[in-house]
Every structure is written in C-alpha cells, then in structure tokens.
Protein backbone atom coordinates (compact mmCIF):
# COMPACT_ATOMS: atom_id res chain seq x y z
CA UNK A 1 95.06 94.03 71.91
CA UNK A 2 95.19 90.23 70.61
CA UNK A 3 96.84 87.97 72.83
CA UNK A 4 98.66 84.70 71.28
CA UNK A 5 97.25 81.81 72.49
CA UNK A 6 100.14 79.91 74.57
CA UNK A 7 100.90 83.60 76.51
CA UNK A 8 96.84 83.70 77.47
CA UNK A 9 97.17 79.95 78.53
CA UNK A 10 99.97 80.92 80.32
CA UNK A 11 98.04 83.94 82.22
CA UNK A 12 95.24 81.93 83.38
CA UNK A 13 96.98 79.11 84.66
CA UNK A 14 99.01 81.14 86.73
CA UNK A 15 95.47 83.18 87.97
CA UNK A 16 94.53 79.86 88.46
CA UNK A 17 97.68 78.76 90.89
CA UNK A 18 96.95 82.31 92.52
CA UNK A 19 93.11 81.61 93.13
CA UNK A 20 93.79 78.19 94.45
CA UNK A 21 96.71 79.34 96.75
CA UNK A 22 94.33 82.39 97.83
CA UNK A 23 91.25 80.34 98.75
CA UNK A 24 92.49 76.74 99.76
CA UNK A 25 96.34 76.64 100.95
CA UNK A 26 95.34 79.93 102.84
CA UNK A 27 93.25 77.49 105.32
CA UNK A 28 96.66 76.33 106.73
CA UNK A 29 98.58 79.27 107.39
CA UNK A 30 99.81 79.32 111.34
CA UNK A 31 97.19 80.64 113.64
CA UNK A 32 100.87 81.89 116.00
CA UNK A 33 101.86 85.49 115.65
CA UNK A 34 104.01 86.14 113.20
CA UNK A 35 107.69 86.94 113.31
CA UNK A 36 106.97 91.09 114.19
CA UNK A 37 104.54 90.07 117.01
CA UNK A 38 106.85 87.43 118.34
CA UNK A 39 109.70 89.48 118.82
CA UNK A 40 107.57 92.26 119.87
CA UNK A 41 106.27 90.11 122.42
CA UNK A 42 109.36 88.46 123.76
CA UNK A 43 111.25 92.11 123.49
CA UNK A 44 108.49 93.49 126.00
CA UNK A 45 106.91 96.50 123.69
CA UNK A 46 103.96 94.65 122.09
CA UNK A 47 101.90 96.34 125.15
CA UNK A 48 102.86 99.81 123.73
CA UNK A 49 101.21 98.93 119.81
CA UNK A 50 98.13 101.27 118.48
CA UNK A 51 95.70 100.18 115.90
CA UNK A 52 96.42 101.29 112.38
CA UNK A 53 93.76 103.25 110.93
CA UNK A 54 92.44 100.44 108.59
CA UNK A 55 92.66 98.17 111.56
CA UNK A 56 88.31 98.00 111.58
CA UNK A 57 88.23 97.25 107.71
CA UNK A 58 86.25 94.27 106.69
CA UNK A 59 89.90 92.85 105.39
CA UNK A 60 91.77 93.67 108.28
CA UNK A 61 92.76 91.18 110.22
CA UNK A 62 93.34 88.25 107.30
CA UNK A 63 89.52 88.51 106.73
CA UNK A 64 88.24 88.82 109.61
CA UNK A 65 85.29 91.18 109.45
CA UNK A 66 84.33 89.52 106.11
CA UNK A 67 82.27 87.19 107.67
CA UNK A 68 81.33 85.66 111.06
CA UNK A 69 83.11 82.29 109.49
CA UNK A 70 86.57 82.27 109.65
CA UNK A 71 87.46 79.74 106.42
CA UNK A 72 85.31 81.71 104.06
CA UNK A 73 86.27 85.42 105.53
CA UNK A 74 90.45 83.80 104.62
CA UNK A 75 88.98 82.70 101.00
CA UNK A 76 87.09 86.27 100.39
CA UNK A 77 89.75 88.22 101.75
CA UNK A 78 92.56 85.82 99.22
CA UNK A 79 90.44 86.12 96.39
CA UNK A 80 89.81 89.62 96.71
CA UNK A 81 93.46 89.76 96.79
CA UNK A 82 94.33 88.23 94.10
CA UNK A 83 91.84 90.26 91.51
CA UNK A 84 93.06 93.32 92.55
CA UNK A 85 96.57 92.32 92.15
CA UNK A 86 95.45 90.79 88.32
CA UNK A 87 93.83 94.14 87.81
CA UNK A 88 96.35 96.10 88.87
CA UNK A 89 98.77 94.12 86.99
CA UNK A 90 96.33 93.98 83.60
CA UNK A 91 96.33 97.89 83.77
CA UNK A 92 100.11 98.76 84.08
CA UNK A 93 100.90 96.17 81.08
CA UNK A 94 97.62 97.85 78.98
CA UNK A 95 98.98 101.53 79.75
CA UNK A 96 102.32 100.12 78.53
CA UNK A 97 101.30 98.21 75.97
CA UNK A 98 99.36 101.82 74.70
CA UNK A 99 102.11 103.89 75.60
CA UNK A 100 104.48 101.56 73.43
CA UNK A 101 102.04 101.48 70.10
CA UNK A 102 101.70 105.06 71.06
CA UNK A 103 105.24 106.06 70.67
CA UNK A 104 105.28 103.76 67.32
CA UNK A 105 103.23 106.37 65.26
C-alpha cells in the first residue's frame, strides 16, 4: 500500500498532536472528580459504588499503577493510548483498504 506523500505528512502530524496532547497537556488535567463523581457525591450514592473489574489494572486509575510517579504513570498511560488507538485505526483502514482492492478483481 503506497501512501502519497502530503496524506503521510498529514498522518504523522496529527500522531504527533496526539502524542504531545497524551504526554504533556495530560499533566494539567483537574485533580477534582469529574462530573459522574460530583453528582454522585452531592446526590448521596457515591457510598454505594463497587470497583469495576479492571479497577487493579496498571492503567486504571489515569495511570496510576504504571509507576510510583504520578507525571510519568499520566504520560505512559496517554501514550499507550494513543498507539493503540493509531493501531486500531491503521488496521480497520488496511482491512478496508484490502477488502476494497479485493472486491476490484
């Protein structure tokens, strides 16, 4: 599969945006609860919450478990998020991409 030139420029600037986003801006995001948790907690239920079953998961958490430092567990956990989103991505356009040059023949 041959990809033009200005569409692969495109591609990795935007995995570019996405890796910077994931690992830097990520740093800044509010350390409050987040709209579901607030509510829950001013509504009077958060008490009554269980754990989801991937709650111990080393990316659980925004990171967490990663590592013992919170800015680089954030950057692993974004970055880790981001190439499985590109590779997810990658292989639903390369199973199109086959199943359209497929159908061609």
């Amino acid at each position: 599969m041959t990809i033009e030139p200005r569409t692969k420029r495109f591609v990795l600037g935007g995995l570019l945006v996405a890796v910077v986003v994931a690992a830097v801006v990520s740093q800044f995001a509010s350390l409050r609860p987040d709209g579901l948790e607030y509510v829950a907690d001013q509504q009077g239920f958060a008490d009554n919450t269980i754990e989801h079953p991937a709650a111990g998961s080393p990316l659980a958490d925004y990171g967490a478990g990663v590592t013992d430092n919170g800015v680089v567990g954030k950057a692993v956990a974004g970055l880790i998020g981001v190439a499985v989103t590109f590779g997810v991505g990658y292989g639903l356009l390369w199973a199109a991409n086959r199943k359209r040059r497929g159908a061609g023949t």
